[in-house]
PDB file of N, CA and C in Angstrom:
ATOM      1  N   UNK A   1      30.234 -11.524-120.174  1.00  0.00           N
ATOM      2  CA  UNK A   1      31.527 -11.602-120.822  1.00  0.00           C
ATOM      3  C   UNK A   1      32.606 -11.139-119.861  1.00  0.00           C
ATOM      4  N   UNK A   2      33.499 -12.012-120.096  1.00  0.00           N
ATOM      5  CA  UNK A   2      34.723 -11.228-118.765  1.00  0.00           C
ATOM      6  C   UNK A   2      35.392 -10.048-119.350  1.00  0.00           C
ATOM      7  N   UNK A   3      36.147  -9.777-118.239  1.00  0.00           N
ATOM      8  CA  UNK A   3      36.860  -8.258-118.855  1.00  0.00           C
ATOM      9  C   UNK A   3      38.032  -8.348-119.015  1.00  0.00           C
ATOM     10  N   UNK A   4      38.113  -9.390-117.472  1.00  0.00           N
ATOM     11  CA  UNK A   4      39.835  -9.639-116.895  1.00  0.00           C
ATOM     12  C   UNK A   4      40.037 -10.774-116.163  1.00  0.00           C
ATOM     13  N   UNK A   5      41.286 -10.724-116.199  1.00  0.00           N
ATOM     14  CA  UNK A   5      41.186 -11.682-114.692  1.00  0.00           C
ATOM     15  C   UNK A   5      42.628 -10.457-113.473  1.00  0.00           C
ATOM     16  N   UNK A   6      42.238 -11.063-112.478  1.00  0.00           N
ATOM     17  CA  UNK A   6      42.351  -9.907-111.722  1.00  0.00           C
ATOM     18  C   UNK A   6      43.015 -11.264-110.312  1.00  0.00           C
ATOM     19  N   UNK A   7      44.090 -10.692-109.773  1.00  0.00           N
ATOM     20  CA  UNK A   7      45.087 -11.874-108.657  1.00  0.00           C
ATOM     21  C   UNK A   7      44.638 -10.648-107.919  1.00  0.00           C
ATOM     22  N   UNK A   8      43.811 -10.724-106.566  1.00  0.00           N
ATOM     23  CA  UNK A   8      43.643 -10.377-105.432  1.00  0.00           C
ATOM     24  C   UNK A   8      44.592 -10.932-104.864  1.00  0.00           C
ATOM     25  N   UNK A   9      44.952 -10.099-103.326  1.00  0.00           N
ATOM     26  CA  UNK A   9      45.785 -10.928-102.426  1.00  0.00           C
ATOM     27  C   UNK A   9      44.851 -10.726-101.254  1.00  0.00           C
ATOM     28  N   UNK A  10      45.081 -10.905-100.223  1.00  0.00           N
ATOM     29  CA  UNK A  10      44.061 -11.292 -99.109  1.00  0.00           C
ATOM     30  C   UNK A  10      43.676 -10.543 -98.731  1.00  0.00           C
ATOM     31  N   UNK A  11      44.773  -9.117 -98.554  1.00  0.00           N
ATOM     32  CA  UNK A  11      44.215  -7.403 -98.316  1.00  0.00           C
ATOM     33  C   UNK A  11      42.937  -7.355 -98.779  1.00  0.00           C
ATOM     34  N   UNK A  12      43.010  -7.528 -99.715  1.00  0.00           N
ATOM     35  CA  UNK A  12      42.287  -7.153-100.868  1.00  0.00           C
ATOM     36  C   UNK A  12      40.701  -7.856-100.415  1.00  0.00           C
ATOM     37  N   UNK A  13      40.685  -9.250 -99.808  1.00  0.00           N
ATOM     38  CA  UNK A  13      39.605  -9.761 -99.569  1.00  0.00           C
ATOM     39  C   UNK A  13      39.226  -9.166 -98.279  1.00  0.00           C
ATOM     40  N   UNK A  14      40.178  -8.985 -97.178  1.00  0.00           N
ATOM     41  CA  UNK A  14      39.659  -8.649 -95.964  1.00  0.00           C
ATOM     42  C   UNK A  14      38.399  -7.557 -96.026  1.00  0.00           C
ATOM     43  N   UNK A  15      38.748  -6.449 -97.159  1.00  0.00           N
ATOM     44  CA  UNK A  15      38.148  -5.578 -97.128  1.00  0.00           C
ATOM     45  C   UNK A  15      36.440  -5.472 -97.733  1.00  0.00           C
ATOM     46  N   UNK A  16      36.603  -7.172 -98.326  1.00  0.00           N
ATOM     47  CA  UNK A  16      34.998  -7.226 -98.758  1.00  0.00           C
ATOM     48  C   UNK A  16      34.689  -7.401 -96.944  1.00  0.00           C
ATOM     49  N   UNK A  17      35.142  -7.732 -96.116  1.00  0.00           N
ATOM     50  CA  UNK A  17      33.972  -7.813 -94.998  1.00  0.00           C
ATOM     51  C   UNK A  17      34.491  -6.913 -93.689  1.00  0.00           C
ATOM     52  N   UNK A  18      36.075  -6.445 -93.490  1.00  0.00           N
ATOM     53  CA  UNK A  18      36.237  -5.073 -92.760  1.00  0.00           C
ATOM     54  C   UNK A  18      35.876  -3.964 -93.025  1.00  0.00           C
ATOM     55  N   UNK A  19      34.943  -2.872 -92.554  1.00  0.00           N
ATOM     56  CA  UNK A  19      34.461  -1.760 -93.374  1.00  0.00           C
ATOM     57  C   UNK A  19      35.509  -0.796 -92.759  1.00  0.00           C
ATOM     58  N   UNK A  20      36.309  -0.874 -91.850  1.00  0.00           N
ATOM     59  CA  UNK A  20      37.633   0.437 -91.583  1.00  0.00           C
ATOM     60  C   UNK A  20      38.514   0.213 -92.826  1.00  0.00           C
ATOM     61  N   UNK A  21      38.528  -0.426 -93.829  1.00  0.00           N
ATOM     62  CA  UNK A  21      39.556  -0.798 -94.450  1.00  0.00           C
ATOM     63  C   UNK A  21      39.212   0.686 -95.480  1.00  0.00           C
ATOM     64  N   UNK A  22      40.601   1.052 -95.990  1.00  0.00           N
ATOM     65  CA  UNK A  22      40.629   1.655 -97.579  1.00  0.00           C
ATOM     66  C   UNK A  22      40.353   1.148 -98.111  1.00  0.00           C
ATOM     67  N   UNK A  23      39.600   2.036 -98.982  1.00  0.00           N
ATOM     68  CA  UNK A  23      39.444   1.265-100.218  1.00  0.00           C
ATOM     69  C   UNK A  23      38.289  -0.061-100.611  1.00  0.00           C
ATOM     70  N   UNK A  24      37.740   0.033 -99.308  1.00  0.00           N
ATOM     71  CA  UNK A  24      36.313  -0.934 -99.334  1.00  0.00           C
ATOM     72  C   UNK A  24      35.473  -0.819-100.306  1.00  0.00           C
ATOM     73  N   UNK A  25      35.273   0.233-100.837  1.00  0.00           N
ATOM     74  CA  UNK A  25      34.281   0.187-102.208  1.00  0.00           C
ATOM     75  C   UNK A  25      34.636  -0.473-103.158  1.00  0.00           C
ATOM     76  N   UNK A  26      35.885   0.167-103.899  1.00  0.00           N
ATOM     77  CA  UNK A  26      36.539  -0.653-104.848  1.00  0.00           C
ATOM     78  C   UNK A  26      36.898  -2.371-104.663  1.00  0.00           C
ATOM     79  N   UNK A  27      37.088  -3.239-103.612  1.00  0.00           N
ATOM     80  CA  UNK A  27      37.286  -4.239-103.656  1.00  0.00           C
ATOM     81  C   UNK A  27      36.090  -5.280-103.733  1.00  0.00           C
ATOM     82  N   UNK A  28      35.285  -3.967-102.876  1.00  0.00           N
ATOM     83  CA  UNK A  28      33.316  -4.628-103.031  1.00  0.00           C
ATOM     84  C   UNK A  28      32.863  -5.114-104.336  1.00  0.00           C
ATOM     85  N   UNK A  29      32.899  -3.662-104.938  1.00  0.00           N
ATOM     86  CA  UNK A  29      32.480  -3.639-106.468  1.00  0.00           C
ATOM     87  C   UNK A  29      33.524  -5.009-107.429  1.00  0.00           C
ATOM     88  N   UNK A  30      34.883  -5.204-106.826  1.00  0.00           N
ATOM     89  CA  UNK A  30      35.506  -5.927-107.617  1.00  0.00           C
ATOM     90  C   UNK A  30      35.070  -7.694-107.443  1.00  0.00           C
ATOM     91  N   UNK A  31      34.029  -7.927-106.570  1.00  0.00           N
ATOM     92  CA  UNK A  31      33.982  -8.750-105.566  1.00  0.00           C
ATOM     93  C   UNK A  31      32.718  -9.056-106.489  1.00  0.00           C
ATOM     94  N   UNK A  32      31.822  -8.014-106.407  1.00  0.00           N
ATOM     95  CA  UNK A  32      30.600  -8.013-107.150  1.00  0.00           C
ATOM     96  C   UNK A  32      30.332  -8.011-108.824  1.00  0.00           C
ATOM     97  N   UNK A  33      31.398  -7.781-109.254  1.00  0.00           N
ATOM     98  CA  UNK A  33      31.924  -7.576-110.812  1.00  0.00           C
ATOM     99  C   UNK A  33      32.361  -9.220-110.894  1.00  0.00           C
ATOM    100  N   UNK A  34      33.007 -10.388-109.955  1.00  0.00           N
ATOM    101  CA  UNK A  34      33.558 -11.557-109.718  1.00  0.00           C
ATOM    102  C   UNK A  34      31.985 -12.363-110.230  1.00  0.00           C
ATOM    103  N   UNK A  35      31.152 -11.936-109.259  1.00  0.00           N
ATOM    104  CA  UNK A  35      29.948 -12.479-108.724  1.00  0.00           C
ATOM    105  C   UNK A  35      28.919 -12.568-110.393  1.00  0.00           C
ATOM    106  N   UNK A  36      29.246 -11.485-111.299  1.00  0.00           N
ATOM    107  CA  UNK A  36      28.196 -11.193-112.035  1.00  0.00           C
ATOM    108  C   UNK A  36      29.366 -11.779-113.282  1.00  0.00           C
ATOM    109  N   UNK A  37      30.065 -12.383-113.238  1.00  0.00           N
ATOM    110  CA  UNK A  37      30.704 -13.062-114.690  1.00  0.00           C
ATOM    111  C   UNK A  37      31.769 -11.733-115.313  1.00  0.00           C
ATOM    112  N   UNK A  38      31.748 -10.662-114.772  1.00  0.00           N
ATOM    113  CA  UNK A  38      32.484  -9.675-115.253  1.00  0.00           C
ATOM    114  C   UNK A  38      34.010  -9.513-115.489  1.00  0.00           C
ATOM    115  N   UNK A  39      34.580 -10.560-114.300  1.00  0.00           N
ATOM    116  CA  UNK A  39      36.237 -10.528-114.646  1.00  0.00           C
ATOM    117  C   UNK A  39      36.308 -11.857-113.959  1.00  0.00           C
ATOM    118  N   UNK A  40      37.856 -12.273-113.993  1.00  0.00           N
ATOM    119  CA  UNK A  40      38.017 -13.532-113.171  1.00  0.00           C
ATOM    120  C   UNK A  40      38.687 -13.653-112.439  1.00  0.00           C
ATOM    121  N   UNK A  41      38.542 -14.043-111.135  1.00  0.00           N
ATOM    122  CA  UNK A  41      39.889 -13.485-109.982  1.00  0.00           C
ATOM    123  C   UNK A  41      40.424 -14.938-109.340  1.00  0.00           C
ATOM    124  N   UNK A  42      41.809 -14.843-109.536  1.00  0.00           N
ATOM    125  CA  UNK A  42      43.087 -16.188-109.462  1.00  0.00           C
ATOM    126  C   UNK A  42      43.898 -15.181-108.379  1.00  0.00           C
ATOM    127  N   UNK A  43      43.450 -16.074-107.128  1.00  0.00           N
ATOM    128  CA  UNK A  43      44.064 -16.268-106.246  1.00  0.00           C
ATOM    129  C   UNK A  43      45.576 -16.947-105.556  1.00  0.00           C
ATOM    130  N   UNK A  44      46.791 -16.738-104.762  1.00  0.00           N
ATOM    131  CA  UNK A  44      47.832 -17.658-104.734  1.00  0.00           C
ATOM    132  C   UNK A  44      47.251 -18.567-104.219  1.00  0.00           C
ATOM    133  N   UNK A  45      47.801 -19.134-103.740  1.00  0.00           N
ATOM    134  CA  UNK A  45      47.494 -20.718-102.861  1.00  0.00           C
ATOM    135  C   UNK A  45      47.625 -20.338-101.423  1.00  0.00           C
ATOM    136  N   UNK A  46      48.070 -19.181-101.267  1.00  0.00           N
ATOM    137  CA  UNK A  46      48.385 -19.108 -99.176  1.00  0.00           C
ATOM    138  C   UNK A  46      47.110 -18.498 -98.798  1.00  0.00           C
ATOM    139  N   UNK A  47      46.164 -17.708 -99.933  1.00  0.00           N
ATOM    140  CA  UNK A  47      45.275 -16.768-100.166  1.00  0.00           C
ATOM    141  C   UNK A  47      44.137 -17.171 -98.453  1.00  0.00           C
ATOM    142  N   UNK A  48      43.913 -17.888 -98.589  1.00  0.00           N
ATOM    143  CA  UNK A  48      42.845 -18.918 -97.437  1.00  0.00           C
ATOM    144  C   UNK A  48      43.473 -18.779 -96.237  1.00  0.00           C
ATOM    145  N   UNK A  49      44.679 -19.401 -96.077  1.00  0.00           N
ATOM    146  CA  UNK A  49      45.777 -18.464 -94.597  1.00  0.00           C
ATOM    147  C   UNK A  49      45.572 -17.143 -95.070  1.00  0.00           C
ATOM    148  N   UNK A  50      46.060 -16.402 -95.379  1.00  0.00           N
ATOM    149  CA  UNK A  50      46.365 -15.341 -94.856  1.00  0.00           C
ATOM    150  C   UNK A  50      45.242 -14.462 -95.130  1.00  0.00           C
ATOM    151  N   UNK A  51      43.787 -15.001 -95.268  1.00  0.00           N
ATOM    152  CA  UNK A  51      42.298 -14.061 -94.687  1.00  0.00           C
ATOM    153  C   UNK A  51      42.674 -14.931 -93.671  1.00  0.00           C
ATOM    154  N   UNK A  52      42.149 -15.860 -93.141  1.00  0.00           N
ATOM    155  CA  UNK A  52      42.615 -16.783 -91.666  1.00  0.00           C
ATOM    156  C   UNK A  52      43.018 -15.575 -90.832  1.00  0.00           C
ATOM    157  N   UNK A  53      44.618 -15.055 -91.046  1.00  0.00           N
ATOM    158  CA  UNK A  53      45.772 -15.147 -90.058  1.00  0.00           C
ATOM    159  C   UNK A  53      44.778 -13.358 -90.258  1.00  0.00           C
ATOM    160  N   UNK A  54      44.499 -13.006 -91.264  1.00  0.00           N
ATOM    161  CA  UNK A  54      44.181 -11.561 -91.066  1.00  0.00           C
ATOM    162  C   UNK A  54      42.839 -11.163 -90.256  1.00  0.00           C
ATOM    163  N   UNK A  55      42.215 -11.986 -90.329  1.00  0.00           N
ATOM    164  CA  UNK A  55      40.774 -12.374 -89.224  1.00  0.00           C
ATOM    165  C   UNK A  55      41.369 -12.196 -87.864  1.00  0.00           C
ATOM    166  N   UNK A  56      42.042 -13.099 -87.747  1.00  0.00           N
ATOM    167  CA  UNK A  56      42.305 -13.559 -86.601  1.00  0.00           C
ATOM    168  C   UNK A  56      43.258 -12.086 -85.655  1.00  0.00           C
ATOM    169  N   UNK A  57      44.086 -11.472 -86.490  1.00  0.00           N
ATOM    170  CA  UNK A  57      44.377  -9.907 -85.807  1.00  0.00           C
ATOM    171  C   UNK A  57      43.105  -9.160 -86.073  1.00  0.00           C
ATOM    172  N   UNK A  58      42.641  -8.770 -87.033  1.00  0.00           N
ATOM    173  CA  UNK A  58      41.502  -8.178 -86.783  1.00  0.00           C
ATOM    174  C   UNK A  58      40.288  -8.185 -85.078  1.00  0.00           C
ATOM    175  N   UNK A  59      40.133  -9.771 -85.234  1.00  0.00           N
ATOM    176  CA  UNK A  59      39.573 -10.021 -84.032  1.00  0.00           C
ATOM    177  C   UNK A  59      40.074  -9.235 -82.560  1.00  0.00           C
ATOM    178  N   UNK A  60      41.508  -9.446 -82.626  1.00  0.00           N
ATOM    179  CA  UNK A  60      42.176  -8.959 -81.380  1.00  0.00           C
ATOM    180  C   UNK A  60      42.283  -7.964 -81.433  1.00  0.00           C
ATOM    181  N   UNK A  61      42.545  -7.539 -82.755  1.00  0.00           N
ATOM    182  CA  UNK A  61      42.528  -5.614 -82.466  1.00  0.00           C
ATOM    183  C   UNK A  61      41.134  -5.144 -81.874  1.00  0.00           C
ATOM    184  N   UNK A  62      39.574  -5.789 -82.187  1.00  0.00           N
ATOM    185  CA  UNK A  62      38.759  -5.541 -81.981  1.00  0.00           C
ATOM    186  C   UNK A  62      38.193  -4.814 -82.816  1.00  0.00           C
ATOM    187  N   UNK A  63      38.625  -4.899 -83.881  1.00  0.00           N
ATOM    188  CA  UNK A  63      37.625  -4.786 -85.520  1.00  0.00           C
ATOM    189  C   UNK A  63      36.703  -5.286 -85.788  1.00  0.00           C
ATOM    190  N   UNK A  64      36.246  -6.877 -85.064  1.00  0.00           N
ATOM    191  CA  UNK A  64      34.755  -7.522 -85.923  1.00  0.00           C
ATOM    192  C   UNK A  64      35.309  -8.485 -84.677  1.00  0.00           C
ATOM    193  N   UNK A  65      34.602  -9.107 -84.413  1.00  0.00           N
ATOM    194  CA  UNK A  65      34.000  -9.699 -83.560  1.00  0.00           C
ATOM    195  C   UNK A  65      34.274 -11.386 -83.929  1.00  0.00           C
ATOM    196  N   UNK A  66      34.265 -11.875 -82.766  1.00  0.00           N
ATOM    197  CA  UNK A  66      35.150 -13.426 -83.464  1.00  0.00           C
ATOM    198  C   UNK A  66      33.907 -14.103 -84.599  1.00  0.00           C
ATOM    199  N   UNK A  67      32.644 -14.358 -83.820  1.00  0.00           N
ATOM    200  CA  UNK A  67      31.486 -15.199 -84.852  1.00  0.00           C
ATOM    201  C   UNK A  67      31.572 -14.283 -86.137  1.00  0.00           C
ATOM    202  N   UNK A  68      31.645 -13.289 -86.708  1.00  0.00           N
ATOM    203  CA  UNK A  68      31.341 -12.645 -87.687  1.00  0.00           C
ATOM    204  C   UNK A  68      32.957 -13.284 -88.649  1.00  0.00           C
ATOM    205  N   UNK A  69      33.801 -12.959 -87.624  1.00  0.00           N
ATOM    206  CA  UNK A  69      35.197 -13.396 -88.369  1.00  0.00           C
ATOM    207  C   UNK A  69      34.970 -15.274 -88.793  1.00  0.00           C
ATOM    208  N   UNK A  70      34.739 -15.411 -88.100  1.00  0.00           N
ATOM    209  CA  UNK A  70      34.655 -16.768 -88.510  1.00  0.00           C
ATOM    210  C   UNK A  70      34.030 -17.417 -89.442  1.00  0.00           C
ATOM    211  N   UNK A  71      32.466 -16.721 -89.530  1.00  0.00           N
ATOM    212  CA  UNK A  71      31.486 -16.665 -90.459  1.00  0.00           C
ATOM    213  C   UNK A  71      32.095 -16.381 -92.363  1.00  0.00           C
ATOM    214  N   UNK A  72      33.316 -15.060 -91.683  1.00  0.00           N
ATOM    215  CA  UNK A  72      33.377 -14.807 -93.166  1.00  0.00           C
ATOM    216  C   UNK A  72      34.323 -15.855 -93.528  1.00  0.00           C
ATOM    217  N   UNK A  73      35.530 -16.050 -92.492  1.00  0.00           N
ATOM    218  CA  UNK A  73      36.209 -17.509 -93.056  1.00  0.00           C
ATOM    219  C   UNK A  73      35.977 -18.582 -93.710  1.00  0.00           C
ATOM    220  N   UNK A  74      35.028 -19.055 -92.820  1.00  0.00           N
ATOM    221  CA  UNK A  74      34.623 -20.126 -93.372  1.00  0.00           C
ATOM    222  C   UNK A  74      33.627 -19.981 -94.714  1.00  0.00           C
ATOM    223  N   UNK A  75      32.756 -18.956 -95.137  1.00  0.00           N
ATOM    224  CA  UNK A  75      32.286 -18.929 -95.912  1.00  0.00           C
ATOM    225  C   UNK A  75      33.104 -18.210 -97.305  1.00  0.00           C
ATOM    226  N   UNK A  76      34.447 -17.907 -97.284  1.00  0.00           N
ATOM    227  CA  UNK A  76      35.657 -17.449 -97.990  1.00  0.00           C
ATOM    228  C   UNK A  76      35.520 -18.730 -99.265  1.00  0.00           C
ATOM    229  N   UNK A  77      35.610 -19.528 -98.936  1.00  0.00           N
ATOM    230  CA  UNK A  77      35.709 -20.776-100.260  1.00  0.00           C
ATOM    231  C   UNK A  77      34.511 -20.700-100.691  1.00  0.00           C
ATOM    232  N   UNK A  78      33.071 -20.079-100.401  1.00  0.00           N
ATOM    233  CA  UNK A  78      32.117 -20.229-101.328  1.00  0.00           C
ATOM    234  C   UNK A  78      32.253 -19.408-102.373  1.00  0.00           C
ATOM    235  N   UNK A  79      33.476 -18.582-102.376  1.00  0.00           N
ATOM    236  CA  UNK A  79      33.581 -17.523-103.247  1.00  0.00           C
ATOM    237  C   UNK A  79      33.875 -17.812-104.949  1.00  0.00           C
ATOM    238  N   UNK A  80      35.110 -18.942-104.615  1.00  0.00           N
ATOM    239  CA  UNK A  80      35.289 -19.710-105.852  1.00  0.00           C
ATOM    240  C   UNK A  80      36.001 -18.877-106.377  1.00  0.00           C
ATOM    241  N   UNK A  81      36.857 -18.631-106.117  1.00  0.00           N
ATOM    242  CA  UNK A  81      37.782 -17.951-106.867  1.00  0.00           C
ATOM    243  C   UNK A  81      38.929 -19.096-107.858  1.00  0.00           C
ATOM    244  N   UNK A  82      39.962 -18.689-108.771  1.00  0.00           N
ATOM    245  CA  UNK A  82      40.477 -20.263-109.180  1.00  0.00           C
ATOM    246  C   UNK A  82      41.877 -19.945-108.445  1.00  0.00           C
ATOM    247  N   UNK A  83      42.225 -20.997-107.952  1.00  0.00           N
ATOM    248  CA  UNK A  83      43.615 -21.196-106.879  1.00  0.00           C
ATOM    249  C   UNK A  83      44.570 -21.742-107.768  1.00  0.00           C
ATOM    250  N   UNK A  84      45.916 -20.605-107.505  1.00  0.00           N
ATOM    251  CA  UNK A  84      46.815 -21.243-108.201  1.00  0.00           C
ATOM    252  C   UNK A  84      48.023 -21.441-107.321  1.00  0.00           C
ATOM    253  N   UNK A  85      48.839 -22.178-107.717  1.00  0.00           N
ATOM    254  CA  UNK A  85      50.532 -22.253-107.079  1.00  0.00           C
ATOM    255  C   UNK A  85      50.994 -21.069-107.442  1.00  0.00           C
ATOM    256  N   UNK A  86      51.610 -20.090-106.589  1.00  0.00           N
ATOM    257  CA  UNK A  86      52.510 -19.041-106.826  1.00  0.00           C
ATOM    258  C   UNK A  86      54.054 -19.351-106.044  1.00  0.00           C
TER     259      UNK A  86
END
């Protein structure tokens, strides 16, 4: 049964796969609460850029490593979140 629905913004996703981030537990668990039918998370529409553009500094700062960044990119839409126009 859902609980909620819940608008992540991309912060918010980086941190399912940056572990320096704040607040990594809570977005995990919110990630994993997504996963198990528990709430429903509606995303904007830039949501896909801007994990992209946030990967992509990450990388250069030297936070995660380009294949891992890329890995989570591209595997970002298996998430299924529902996309809206904001």
């Amino acid at each position: 049964m859902e609980e909620g629905v819940i608008v992540p913004d991309a912060s918010v996703a980086l941190k399912w796969r940056l572990d320096d981030e704040e607040y990594v537990d809570q977005a995990r668990t919110m990630l994993l609460d997504f996963s198990r039918g528990r709430i429903e998370l509606v995303v904007p529409d830039l949501f896909f850029v801007e994990i992209s553009n946030g990967m992509k500094v990450a990388v250069r700062m030297g936070r995660i490593d380009d294949g891992s960044a890329r890995e989570f990119v591209n595997g970002s839409g298996n998430i299924a979140p529902e996309l809206r126009e904001i």
